[in-house]
Protein backbone atom coordinates (compact mmCIF):
# COMPACT_ATOMS: atom_id res chain seq x y z
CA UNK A 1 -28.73 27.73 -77.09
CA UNK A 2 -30.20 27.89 -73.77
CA UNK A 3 -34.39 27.76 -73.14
CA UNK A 4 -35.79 28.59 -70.68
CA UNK A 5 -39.59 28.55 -69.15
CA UNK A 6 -41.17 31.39 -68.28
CA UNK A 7 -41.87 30.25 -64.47
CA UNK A 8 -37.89 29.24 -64.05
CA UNK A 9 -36.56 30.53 -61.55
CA UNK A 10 -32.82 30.75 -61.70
CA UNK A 11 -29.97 30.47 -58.72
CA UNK A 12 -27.79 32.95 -58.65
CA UNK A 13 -25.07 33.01 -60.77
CA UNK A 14 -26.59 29.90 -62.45
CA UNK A 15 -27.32 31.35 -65.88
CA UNK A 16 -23.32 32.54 -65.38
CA UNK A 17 -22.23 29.43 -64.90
CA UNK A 18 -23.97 27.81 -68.11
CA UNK A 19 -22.73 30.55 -70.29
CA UNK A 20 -19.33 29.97 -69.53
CA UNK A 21 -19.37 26.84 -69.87
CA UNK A 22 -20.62 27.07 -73.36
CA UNK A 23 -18.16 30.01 -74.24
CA UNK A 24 -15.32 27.70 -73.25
CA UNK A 25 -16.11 24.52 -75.10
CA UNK A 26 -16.70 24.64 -78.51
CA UNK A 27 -18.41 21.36 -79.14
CA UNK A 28 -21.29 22.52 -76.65
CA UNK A 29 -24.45 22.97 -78.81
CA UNK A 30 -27.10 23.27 -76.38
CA UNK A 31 -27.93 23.12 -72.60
CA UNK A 32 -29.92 22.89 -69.75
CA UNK A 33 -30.06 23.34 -66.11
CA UNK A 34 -31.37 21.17 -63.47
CA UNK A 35 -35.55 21.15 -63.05
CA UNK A 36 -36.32 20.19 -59.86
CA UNK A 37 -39.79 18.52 -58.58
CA UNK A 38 -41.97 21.23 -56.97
CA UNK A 39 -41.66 21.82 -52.76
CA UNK A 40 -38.47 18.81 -53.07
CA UNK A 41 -34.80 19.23 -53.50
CA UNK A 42 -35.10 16.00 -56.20
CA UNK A 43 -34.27 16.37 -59.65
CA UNK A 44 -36.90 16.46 -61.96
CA UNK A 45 -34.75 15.86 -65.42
CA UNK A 46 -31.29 17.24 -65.84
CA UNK A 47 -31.06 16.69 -69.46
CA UNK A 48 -30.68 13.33 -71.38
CA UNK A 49 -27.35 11.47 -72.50
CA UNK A 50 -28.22 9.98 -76.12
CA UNK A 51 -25.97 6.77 -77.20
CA UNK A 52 -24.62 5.92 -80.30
CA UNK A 53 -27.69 4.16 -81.20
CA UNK A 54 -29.55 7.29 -80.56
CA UNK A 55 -31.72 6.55 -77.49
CA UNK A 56 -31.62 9.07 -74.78
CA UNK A 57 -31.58 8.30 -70.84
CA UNK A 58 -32.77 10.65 -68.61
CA UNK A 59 -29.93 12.19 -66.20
CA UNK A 60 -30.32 12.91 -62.62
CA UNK A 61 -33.88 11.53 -62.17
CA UNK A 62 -35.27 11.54 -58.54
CA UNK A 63 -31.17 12.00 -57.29
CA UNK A 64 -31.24 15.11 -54.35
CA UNK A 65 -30.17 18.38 -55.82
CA UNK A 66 -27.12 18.59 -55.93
CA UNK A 67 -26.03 15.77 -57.60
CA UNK A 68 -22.75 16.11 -59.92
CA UNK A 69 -22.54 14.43 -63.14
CA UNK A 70 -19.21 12.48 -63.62
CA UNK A 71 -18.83 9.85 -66.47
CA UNK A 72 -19.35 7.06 -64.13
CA UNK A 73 -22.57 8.05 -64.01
CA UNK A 74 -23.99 8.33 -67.98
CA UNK A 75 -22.23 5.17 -68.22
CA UNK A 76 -24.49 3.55 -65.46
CA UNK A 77 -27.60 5.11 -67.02
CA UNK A 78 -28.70 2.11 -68.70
């Protein structure tokens, strides 16, 4: 599943890019593409990583588009 708002404005070949994604891993339920803050190249959320305890942390907050998510990084959330 994929939502989007009706003022997003999409890079090209970014909708592409989250479709295949999704077509080539099974386990992927939903997702989301990066929101950046108006007239800034910082990210505004980039979707949340929820623990095992069920709280969520934000991902990519205030980082400078683009920022690339590796593991290191949900595991330094906290």
């Amino acid at each position: 599943m994929l939502l989007l708002n009706n003022d997003a404005i999409l890079f090209q070949g970014g909708l592409r890019t989250l479709v295949e994604y999704a077509e080539n891993n099974g386990s992927v339920a939903g997702l989301q593409g990066v929101v950046l803050r108006y007239r800034s190249k910082l990210i505004d959320t980039a979707g949340d990583y929820v623990s095992e305890l069920l709280q969520t942390y934000p991902l990519g907050v205030l980082y400078e588009y683009p920022w690339i998510l590796r593991k290191t990084n949900i595991c330094n959330v906290r």
